[in-house]
C-alpha atoms as a PDB file:
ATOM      1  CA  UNK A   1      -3.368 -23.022   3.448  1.00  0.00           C
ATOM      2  CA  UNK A   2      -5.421 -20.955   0.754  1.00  0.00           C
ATOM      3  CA  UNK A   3      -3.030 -18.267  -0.981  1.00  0.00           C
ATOM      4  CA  UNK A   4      -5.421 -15.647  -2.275  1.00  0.00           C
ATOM      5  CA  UNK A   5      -4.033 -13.046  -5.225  1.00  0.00           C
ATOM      6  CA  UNK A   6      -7.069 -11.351  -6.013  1.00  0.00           C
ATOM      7  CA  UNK A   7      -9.380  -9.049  -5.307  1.00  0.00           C
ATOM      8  CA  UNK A   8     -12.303 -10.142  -3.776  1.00  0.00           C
ATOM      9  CA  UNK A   9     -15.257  -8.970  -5.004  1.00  0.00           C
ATOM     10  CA  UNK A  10     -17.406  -6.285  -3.891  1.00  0.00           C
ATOM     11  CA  UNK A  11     -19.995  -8.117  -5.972  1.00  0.00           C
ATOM     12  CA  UNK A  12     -23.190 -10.320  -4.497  1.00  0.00           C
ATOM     13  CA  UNK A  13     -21.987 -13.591  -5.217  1.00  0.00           C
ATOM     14  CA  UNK A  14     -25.321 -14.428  -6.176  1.00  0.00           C
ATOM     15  CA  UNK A  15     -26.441 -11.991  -8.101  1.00  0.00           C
ATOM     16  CA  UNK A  16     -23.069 -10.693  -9.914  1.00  0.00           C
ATOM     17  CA  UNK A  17     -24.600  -7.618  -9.300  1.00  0.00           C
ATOM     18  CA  UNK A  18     -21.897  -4.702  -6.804  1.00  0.00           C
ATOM     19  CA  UNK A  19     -24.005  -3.991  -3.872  1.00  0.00           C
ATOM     20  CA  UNK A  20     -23.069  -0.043  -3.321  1.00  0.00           C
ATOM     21  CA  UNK A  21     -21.028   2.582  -3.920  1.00  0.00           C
ATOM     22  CA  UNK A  22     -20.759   3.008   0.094  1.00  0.00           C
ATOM     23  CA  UNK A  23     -17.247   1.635   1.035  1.00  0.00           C
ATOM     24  CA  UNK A  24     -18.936   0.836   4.387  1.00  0.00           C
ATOM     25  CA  UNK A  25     -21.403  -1.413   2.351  1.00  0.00           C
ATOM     26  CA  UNK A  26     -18.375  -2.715  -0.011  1.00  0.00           C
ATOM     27  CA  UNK A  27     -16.080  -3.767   2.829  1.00  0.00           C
ATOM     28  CA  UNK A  28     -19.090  -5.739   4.328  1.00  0.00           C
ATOM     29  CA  UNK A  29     -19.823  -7.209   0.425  1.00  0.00           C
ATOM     30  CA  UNK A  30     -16.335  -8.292   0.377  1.00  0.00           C
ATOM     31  CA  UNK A  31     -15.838  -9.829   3.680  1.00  0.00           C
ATOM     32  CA  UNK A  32     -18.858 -12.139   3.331  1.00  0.00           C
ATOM     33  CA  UNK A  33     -17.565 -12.926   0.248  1.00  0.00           C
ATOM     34  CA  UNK A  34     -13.932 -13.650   1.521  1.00  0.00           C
ATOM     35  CA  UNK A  35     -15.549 -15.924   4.027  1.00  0.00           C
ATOM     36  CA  UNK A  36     -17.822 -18.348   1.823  1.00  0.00           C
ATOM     37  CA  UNK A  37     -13.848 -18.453   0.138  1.00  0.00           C
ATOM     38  CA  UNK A  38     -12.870 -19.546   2.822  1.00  0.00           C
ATOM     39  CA  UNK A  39     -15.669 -21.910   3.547  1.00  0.00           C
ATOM     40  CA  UNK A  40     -15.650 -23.558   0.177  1.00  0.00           C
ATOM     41  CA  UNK A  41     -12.124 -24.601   1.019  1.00  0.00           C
ATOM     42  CA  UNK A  42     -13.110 -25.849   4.310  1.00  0.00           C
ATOM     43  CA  UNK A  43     -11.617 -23.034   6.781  1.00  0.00           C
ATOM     44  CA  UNK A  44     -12.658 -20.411   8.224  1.00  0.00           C
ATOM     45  CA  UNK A  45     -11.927 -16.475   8.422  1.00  0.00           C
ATOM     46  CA  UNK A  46     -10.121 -16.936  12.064  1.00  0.00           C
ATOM     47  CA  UNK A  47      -6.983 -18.754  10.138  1.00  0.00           C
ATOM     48  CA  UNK A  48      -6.388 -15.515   7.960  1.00  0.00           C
ATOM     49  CA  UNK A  49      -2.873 -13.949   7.859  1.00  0.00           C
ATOM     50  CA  UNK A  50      -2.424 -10.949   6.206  1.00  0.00           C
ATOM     51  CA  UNK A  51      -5.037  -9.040   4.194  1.00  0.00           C
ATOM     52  CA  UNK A  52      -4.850  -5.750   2.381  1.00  0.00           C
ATOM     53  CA  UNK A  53      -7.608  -2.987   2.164  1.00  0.00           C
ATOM     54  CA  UNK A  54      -7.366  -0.438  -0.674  1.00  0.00           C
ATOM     55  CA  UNK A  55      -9.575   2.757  -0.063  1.00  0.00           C
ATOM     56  CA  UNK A  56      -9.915   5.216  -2.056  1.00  0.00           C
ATOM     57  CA  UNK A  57     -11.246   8.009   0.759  1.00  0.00           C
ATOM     58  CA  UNK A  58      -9.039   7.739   4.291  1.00  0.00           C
ATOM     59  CA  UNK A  59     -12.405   9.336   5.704  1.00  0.00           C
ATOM     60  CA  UNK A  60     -13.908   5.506   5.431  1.00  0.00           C
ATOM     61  CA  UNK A  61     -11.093   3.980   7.277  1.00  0.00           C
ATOM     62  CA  UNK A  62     -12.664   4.649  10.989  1.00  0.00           C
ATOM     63  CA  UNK A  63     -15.990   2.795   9.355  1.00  0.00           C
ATOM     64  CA  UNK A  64     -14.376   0.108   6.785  1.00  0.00           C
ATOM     65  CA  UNK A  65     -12.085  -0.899   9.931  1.00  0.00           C
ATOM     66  CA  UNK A  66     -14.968  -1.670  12.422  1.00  0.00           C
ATOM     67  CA  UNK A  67     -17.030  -3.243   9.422  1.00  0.00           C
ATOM     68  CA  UNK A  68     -13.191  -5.622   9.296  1.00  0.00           C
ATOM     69  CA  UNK A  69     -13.482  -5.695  13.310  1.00  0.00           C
ATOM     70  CA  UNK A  70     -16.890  -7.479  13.036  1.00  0.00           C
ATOM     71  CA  UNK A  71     -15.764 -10.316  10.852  1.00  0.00           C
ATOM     72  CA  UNK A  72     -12.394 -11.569  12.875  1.00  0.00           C
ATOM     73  CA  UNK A  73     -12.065 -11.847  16.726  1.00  0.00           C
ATOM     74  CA  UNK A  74      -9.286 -10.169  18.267  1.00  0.00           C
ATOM     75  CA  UNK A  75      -6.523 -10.837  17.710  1.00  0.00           C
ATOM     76  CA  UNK A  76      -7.396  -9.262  14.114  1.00  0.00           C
ATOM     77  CA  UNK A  77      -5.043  -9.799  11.539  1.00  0.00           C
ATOM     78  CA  UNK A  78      -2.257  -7.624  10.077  1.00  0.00           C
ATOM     79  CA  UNK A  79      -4.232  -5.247   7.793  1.00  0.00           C
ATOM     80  CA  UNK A  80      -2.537  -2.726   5.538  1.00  0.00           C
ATOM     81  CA  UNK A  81      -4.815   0.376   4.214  1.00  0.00           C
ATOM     82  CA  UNK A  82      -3.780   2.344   1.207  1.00  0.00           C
ATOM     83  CA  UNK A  83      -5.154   4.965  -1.208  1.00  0.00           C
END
């Protein structure tokens, strides 16, 4: 099990360099980053839990939410959005 108390980065791994100031673009950014996570430690996305998504516009849930959608097959798990 990998316990994760961070933020993931909205940051291009390789590069160091955050991709956009689009939340669409920064929830993408952050999932591919939460997955090569979770590929360095030899699992996979599918196993995750719990995760939390912090926006700071409600108007980007609708578009954050299918960007999460596309990264986990139903069932998704428990997400909790905040401002």
């Amino acid at each position: 099990m990998i316990w994760s108390r961070l933020k993931v980065s909205m940051a291009d791994a390789a590069t160091s360099e955050f991709n956009s100031a689009n939340a669409v673009e920064q929830a993408e950014q952050c999932l591919r980053n939460l997955e090569a996570i979770a590929k360095a430690a030899g699992t996979e996305l599918s196993k995750t839990v719990k995760t939390t998504v912090l926006l700071s516009d409600l108007g980007d849930f609708a578009e954050v939410n299918r960007v999460y959608a596309s990264f986990f097959s139903p069932p998704t798990p428990l997400a909790h959005a905040t401002t």
